[in-house]
N, C-alpha and C. Protein backbone atom coordinates (compact mmCIF):
# COMPACT_ATOMS: atom_id res chain seq x y z
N UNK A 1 -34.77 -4.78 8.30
CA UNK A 1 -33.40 -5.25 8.37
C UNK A 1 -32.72 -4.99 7.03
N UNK A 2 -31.77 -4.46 6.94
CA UNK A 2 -30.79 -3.97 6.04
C UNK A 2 -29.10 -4.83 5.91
N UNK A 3 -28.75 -5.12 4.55
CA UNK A 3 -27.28 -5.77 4.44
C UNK A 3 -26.26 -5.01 5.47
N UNK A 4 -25.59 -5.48 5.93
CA UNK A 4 -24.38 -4.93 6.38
C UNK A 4 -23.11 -5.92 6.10
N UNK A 5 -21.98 -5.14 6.56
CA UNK A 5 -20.83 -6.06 6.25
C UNK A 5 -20.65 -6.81 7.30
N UNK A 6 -20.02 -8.31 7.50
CA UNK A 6 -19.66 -9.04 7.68
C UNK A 6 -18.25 -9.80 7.47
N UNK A 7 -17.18 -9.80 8.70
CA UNK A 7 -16.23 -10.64 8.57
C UNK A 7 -16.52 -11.89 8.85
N UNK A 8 -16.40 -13.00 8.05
CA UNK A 8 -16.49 -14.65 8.48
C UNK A 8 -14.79 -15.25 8.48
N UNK A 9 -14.69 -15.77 9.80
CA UNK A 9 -13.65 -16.24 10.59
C UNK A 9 -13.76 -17.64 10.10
N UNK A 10 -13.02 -18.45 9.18
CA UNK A 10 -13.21 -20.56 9.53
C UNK A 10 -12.24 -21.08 9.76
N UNK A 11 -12.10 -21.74 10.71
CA UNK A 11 -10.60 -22.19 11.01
C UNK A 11 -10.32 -23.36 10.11
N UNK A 12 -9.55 -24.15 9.53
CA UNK A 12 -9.58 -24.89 8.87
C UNK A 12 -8.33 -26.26 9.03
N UNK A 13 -8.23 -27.55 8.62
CA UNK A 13 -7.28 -27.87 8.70
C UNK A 13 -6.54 -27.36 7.15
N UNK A 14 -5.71 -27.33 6.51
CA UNK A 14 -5.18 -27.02 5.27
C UNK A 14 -5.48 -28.69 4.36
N UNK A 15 -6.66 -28.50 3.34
CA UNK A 15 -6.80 -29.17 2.74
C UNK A 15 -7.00 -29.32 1.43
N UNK A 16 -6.69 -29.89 0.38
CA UNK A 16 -6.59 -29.68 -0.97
C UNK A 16 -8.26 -28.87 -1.65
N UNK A 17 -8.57 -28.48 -2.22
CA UNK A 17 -10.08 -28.20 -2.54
C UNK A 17 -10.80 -27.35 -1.83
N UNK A 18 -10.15 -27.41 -0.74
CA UNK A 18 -10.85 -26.78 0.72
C UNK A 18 -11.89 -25.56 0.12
N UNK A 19 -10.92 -24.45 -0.30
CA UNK A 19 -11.32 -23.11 -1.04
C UNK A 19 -12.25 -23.46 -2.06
N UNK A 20 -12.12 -23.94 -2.65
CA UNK A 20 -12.86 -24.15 -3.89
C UNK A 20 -14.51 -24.56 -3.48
N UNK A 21 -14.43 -25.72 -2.63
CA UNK A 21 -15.55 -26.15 -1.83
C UNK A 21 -16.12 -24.64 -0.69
N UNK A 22 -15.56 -24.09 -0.08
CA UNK A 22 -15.79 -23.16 0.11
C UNK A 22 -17.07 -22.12 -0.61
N UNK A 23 -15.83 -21.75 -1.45
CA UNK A 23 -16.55 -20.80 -2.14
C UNK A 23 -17.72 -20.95 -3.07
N UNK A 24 -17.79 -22.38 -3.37
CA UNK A 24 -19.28 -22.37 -4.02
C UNK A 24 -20.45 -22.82 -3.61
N UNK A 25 -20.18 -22.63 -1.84
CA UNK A 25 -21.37 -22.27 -0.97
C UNK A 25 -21.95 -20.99 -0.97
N UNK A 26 -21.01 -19.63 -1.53
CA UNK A 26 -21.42 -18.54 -1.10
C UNK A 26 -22.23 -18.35 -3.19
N UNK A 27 -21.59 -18.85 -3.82
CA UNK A 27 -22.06 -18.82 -5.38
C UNK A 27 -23.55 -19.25 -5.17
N UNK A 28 -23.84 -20.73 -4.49
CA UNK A 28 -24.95 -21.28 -4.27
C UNK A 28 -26.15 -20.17 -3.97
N UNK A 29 -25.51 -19.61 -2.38
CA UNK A 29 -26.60 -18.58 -2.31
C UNK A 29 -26.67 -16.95 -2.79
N UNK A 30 -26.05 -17.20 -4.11
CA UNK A 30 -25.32 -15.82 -4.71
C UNK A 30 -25.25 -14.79 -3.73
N UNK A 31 -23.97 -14.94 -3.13
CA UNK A 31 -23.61 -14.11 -2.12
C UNK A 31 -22.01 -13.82 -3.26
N UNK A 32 -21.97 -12.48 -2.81
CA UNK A 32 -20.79 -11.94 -3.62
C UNK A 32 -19.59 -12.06 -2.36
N UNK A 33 -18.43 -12.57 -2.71
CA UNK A 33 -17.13 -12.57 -1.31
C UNK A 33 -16.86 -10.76 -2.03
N UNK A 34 -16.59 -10.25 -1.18
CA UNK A 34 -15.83 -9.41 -1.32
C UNK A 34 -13.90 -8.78 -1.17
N UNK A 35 -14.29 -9.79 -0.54
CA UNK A 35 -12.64 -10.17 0.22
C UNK A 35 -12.57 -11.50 0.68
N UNK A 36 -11.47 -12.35 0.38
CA UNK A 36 -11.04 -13.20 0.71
C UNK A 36 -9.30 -13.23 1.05
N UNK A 37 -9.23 -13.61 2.34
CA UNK A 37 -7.68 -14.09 2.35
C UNK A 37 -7.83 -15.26 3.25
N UNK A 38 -6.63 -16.41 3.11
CA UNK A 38 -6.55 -17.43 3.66
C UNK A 38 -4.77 -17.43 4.07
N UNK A 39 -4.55 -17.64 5.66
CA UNK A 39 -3.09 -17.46 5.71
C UNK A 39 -3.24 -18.83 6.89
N UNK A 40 -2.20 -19.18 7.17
CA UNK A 40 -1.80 -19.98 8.36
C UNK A 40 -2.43 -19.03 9.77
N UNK A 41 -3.34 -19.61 10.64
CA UNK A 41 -3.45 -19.29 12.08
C UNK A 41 -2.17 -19.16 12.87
N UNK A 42 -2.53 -18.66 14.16
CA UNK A 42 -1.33 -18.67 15.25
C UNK A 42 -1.34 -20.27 16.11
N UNK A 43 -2.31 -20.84 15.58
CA UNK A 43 -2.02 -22.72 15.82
C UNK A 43 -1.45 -23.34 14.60
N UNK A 44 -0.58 -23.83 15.14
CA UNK A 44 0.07 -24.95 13.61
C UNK A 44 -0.52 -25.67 13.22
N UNK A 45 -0.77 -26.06 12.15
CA UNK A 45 -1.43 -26.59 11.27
C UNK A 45 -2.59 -26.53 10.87
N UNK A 46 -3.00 -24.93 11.25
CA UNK A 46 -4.30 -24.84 11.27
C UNK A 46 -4.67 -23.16 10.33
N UNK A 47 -5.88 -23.29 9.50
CA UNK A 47 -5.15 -22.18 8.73
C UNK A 47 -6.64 -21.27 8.86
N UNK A 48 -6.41 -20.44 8.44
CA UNK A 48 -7.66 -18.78 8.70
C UNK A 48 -7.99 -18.65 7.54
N UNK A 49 -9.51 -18.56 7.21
CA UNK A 49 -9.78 -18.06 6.00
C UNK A 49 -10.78 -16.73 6.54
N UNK A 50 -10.61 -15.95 5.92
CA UNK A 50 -10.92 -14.39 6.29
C UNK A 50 -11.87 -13.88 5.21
N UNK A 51 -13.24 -14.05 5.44
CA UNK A 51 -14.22 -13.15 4.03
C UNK A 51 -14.70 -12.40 4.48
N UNK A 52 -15.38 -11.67 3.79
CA UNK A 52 -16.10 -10.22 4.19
C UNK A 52 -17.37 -10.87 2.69
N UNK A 53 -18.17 -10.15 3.87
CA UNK A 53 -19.49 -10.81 2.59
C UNK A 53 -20.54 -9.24 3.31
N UNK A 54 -21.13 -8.77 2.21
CA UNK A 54 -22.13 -7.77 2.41
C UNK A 54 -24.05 -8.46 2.27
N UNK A 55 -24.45 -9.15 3.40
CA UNK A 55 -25.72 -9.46 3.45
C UNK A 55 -26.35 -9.45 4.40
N UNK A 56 -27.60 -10.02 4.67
CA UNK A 56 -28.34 -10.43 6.26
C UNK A 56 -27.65 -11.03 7.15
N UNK A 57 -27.65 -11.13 8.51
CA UNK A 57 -27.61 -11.37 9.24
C UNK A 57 -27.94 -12.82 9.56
N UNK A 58 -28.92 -13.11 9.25
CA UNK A 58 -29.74 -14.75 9.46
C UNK A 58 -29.13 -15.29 8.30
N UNK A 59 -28.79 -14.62 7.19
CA UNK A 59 -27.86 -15.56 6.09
C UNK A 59 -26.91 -15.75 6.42
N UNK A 60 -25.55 -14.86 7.40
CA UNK A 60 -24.55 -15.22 7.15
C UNK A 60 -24.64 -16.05 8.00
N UNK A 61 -25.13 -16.24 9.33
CA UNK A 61 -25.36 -17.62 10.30
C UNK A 61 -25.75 -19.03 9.64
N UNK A 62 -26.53 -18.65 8.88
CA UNK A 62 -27.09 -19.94 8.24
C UNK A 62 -25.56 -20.47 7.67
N UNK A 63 -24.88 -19.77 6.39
CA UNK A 63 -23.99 -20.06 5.93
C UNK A 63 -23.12 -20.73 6.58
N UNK A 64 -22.61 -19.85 8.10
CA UNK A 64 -21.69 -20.20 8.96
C UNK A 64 -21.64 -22.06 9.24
N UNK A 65 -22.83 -21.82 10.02
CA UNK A 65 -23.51 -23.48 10.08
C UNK A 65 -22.98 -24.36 9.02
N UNK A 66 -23.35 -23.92 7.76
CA UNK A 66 -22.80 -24.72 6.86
C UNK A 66 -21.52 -24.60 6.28
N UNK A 67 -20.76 -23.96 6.69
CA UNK A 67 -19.24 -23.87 6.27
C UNK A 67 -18.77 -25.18 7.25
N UNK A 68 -19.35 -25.23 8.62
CA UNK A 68 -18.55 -26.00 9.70
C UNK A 68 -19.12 -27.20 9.18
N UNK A 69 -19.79 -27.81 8.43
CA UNK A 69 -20.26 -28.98 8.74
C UNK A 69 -19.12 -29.58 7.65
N UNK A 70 -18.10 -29.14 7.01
CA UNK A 70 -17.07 -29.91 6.17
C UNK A 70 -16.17 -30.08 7.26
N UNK A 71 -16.19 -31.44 7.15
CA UNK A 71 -15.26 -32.50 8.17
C UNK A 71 -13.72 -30.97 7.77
N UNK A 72 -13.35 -30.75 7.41
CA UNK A 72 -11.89 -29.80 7.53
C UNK A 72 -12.25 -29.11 8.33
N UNK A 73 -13.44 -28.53 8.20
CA UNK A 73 -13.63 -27.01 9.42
C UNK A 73 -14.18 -27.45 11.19
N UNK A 74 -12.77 -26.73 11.59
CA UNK A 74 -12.99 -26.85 12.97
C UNK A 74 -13.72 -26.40 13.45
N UNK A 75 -14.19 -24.94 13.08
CA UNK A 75 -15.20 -23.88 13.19
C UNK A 75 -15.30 -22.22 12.39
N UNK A 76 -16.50 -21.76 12.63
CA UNK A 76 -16.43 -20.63 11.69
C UNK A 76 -17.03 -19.41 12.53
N UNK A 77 -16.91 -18.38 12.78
CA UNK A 77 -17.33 -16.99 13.76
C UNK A 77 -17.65 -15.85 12.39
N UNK A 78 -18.51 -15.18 12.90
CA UNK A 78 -18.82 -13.98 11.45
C UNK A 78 -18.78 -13.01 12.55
N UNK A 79 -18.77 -11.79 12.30
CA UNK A 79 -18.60 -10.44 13.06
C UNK A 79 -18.92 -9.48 12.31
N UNK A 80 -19.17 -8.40 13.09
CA UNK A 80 -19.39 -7.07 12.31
C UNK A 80 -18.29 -6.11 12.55
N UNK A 81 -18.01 -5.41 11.91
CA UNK A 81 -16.87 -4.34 11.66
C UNK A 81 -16.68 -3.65 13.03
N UNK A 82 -17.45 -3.34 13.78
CA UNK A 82 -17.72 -3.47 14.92
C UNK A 82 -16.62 -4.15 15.99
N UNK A 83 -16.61 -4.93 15.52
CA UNK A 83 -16.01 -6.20 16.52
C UNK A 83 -14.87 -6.49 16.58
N UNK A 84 -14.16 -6.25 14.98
CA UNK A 84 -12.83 -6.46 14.70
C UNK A 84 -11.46 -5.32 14.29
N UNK A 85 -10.77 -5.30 14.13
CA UNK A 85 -9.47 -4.50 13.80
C UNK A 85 -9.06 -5.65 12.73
N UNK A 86 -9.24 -4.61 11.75
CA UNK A 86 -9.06 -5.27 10.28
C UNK A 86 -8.04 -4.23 9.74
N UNK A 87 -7.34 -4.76 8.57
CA UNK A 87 -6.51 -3.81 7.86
C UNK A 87 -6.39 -4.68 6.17
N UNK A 88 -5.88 -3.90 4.98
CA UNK A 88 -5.52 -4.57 3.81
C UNK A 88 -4.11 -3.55 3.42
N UNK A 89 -3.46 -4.06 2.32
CA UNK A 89 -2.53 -3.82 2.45
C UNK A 89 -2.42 -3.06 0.79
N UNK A 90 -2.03 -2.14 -0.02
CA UNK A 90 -2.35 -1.74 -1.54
C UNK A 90 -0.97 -1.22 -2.04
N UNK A 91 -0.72 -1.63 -2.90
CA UNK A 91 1.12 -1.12 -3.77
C UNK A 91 0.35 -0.75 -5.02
N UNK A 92 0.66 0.61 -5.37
CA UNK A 92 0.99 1.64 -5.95
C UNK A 92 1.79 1.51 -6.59
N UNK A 93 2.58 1.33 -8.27
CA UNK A 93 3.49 1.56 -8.90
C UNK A 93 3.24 3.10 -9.89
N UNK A 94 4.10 3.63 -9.86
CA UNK A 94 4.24 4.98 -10.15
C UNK A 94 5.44 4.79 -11.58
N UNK A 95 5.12 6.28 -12.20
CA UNK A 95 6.89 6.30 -12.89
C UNK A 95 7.79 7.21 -12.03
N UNK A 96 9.02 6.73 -11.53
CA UNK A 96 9.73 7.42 -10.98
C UNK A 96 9.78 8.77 -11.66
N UNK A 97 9.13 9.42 -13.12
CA UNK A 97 9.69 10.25 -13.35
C UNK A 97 8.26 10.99 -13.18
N UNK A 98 7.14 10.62 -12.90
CA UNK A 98 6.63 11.95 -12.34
C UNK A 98 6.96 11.91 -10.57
N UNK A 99 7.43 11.07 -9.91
CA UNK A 99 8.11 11.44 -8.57
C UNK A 99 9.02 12.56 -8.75
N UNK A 100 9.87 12.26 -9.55
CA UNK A 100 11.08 13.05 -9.59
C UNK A 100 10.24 14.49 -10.36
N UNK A 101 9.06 14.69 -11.01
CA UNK A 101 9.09 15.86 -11.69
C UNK A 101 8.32 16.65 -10.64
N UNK A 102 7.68 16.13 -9.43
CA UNK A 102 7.28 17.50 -8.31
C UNK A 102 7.27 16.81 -7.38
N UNK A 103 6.75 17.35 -6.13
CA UNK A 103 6.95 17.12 -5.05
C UNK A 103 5.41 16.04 -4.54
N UNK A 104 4.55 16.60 -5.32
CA UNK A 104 3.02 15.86 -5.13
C UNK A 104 2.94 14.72 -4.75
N UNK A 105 3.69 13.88 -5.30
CA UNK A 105 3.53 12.04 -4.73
C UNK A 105 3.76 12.08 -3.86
N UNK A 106 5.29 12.64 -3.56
CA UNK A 106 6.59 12.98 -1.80
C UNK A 106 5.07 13.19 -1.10
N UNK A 107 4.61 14.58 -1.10
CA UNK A 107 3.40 14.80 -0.06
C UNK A 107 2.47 14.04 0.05
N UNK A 108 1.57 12.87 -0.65
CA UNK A 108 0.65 12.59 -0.89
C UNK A 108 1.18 10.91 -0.25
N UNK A 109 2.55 10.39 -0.30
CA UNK A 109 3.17 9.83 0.85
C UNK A 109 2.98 9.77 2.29
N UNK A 110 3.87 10.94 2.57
CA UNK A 110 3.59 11.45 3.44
C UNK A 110 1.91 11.53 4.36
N UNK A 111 1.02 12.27 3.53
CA UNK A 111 -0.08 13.02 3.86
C UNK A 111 -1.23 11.31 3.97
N UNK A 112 -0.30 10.44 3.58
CA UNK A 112 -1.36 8.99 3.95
C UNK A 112 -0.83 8.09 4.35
N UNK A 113 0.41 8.49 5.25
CA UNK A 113 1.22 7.45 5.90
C UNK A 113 1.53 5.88 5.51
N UNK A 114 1.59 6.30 4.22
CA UNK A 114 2.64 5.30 2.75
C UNK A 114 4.27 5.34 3.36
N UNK A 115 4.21 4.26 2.53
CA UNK A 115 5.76 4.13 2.22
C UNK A 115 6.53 3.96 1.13
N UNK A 116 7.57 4.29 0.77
CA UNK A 116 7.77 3.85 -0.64
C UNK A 116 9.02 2.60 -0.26
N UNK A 117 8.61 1.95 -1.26
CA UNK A 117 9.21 0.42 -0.93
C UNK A 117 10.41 0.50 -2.03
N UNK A 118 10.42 0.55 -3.35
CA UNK A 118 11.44 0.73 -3.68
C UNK A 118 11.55 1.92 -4.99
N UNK A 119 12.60 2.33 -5.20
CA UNK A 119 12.98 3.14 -6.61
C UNK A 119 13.40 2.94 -6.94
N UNK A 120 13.33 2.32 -8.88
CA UNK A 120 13.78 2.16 -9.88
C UNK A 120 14.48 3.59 -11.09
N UNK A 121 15.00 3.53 -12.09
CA UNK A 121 14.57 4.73 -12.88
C UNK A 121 13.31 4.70 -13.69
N UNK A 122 12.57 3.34 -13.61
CA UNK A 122 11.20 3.20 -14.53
C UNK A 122 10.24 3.72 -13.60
N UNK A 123 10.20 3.09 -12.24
CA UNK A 123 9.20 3.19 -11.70
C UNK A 123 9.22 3.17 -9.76
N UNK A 124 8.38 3.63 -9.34
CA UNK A 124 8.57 3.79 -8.25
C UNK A 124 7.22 2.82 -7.28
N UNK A 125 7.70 2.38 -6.02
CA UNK A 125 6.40 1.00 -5.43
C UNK A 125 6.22 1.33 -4.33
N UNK A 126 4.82 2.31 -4.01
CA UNK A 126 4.43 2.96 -2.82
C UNK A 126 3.70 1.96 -2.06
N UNK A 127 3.71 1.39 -0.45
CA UNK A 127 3.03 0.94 0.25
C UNK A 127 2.18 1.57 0.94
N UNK A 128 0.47 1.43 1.07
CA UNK A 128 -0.38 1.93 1.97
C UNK A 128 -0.85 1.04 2.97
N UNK A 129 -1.19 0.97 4.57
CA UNK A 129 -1.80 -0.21 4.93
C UNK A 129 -2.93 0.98 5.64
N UNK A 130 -4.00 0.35 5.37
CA UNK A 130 -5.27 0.63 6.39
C UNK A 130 -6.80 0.00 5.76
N UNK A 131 -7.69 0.97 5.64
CA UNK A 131 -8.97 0.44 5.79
C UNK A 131 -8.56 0.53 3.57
N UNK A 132 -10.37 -0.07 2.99
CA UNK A 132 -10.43 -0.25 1.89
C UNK A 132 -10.82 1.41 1.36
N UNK A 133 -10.95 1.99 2.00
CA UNK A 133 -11.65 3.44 1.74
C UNK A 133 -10.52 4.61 1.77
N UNK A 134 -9.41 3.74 2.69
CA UNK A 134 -8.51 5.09 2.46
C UNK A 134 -7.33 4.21 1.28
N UNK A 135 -7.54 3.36 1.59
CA UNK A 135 -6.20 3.09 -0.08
C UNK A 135 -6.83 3.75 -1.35
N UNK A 136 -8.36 3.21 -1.33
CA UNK A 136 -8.73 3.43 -2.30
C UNK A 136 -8.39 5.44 -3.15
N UNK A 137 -8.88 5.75 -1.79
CA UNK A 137 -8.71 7.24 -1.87
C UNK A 137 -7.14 7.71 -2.52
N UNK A 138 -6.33 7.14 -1.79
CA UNK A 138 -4.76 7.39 -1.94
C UNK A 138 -4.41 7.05 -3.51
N UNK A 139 -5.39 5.80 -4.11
CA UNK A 139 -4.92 5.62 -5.26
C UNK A 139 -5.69 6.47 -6.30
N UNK A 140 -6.54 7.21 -5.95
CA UNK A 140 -7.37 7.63 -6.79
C UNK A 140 -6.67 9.21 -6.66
N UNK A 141 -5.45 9.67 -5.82
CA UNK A 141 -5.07 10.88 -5.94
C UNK A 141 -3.96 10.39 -6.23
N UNK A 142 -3.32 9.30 -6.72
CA UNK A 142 -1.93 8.87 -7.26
C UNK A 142 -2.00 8.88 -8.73
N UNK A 143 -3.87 8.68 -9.20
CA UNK A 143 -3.50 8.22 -10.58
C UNK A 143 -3.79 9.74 -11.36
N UNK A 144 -4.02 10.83 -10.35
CA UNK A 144 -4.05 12.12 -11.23
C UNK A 144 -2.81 12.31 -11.67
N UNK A 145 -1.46 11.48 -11.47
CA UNK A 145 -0.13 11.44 -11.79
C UNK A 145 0.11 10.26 -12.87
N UNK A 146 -0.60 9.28 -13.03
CA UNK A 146 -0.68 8.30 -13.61
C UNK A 146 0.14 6.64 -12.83
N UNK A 147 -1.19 6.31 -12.48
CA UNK A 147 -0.85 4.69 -11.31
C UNK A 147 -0.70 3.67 -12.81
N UNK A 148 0.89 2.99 -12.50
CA UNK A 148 1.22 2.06 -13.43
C UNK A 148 0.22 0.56 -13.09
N UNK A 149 0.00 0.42 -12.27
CA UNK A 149 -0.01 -1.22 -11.42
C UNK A 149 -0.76 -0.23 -9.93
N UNK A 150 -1.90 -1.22 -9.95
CA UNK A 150 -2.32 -1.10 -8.43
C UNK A 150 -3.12 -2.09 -7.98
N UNK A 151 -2.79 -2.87 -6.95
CA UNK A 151 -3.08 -4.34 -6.21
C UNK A 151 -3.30 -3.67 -4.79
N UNK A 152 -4.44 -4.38 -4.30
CA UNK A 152 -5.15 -4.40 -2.48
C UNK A 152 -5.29 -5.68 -2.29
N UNK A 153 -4.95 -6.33 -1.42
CA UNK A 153 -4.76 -7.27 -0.75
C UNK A 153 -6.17 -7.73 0.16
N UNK A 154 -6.31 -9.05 0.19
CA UNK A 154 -7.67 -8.81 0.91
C UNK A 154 -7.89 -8.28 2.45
N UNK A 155 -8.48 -8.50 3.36
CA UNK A 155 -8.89 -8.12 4.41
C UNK A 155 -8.01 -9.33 5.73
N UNK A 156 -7.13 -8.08 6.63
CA UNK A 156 -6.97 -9.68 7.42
C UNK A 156 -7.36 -8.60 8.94
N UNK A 157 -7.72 -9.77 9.92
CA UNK A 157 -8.51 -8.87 10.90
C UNK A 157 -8.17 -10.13 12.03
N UNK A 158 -8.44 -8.98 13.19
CA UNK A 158 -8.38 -9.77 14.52
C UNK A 158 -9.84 -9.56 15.11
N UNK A 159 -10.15 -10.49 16.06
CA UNK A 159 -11.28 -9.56 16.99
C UNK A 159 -10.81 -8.52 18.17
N UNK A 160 -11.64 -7.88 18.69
CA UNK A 160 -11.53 -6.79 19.80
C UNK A 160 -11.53 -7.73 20.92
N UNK A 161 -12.07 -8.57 20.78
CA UNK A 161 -12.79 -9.61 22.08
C UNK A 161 -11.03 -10.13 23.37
N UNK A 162 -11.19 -10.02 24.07
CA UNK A 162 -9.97 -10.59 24.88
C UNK A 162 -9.71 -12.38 24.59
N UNK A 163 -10.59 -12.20 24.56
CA UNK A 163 -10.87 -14.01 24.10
C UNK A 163 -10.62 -14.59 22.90
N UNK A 164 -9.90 -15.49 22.73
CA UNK A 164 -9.40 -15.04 21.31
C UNK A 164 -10.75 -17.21 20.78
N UNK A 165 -11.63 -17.24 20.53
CA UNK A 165 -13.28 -18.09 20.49
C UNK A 165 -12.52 -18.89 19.87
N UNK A 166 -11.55 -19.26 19.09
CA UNK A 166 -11.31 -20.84 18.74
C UNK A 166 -10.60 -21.51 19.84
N UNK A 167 -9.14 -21.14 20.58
CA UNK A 167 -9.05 -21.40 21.47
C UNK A 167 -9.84 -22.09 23.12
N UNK A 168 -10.74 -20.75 22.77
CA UNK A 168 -11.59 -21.96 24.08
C UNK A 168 -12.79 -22.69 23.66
N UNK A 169 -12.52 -22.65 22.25
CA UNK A 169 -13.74 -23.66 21.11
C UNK A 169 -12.66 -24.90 21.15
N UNK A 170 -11.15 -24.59 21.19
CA UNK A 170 -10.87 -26.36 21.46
C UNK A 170 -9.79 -26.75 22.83
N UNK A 171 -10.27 -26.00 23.44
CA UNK A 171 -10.15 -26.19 24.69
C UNK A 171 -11.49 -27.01 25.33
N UNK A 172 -12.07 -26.57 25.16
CA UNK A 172 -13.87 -27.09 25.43
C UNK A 172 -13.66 -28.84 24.58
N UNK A 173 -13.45 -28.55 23.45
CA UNK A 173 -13.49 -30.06 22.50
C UNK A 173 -12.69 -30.60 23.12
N UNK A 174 -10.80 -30.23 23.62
CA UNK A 174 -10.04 -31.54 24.36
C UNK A 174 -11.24 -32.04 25.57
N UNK A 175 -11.15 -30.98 26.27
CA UNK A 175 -11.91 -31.31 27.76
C UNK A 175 -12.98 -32.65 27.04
N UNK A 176 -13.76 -32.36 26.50
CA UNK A 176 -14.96 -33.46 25.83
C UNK A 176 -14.22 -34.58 25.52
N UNK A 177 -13.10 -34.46 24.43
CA UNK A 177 -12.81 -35.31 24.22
C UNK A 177 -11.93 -36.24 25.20
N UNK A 178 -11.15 -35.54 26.02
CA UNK A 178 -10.69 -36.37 26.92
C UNK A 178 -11.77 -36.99 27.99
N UNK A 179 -12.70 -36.32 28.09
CA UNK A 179 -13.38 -37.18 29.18
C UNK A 179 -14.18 -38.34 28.28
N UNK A 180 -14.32 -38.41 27.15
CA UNK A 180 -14.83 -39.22 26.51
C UNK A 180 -14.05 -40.62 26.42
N UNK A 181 -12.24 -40.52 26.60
CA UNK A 181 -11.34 -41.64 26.33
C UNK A 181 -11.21 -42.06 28.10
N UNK A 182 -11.15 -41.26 28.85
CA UNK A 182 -11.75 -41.66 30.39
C UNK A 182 -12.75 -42.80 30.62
N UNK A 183 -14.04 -42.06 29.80
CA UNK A 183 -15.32 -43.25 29.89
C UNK A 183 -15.18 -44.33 29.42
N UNK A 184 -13.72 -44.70 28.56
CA UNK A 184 -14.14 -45.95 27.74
C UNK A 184 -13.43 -47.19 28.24
């Protein structure tokens, strides 16, 4: 058995520390995050934290287990690359004046389905969205021009699955829980 990557899904309520407590479960078992983002879910009040961790298999389950057992976490799903449609997002600052001195950036735009977000006379702010392998690439043929500023964003991902597992993870919990205020 060999590391592979891993997305870990935790749904969370939004709580002070939350992250912090988090993350020094994965320090504990020196597991490196590689990516982290945390945004609001498509349920209100309920928020997504999104890691990518490169290890075993039986570790990241174990972990999982123990991410959910903090009273905040509703629940946690890990996946393999496999499973999900992921994207990150990387800005490029340039000097407008090697834009303006050839055409190379224009193509190299183009040729990685960038955008340029805005132009200054100092500098110019190219957008890339896709995997970590092709920004990376894009920035590494931007800086043969010289890259002022370059930021990637972490990893945000959906599953493939039709089912979207927290949903009928608390669909399942009302059902329980309502039949539980029934019994009493």
């Amino acid at each position: 058995m060999q590391k592979q990557e891993f997305t870990i899904s935790a749904y969370t309520e939004n709580t002070i520390g939350l992250l912090n407590r988090i993350t020094i479960m994965f320090t504990r078992r020196r597991m490196n995050i590689d990516s982290l983002t945390v945004s609001e879910s498509a349920i209100a009040g309920i928020s997504k934290f999104t890691i990518v961790v490169m290890d075993y298999e039986d570790r990241i389950k174990k972990l999982c287990v123990q991410i959910e057992r903090h009273v905040e976490v509703l629940k946690c799903f890990f996946h393999r690359n496999e499973e999900v449609v992921h994207q990150e997002v990387a800005l490029y600052k340039v000097s407008s004046e090697s834009l303006i001195a050839g055409n190379h950036i224009e193509k190299l735009v183009r040729e990685y389905h960038a955008r340029i977000l805005e132009i200054t006379p100092h500098y110019t702010v190219i957008e890339k969205t896709g995997h970590k392998e092709e920004t990376q690439e894009l920035f590494e043929k931007l800086n043969r021009f010289g890259v002022l500023q370059f930021i990637r964003s972490g990893r945000v991902a959906i599953t493939k699955s039709d089912i979207e597992k927290l949903s009928v993870f608390l669909k399942e919990r009302d059902r329980v829980l309502t039949g539980l205020d029934q019994n009493r």
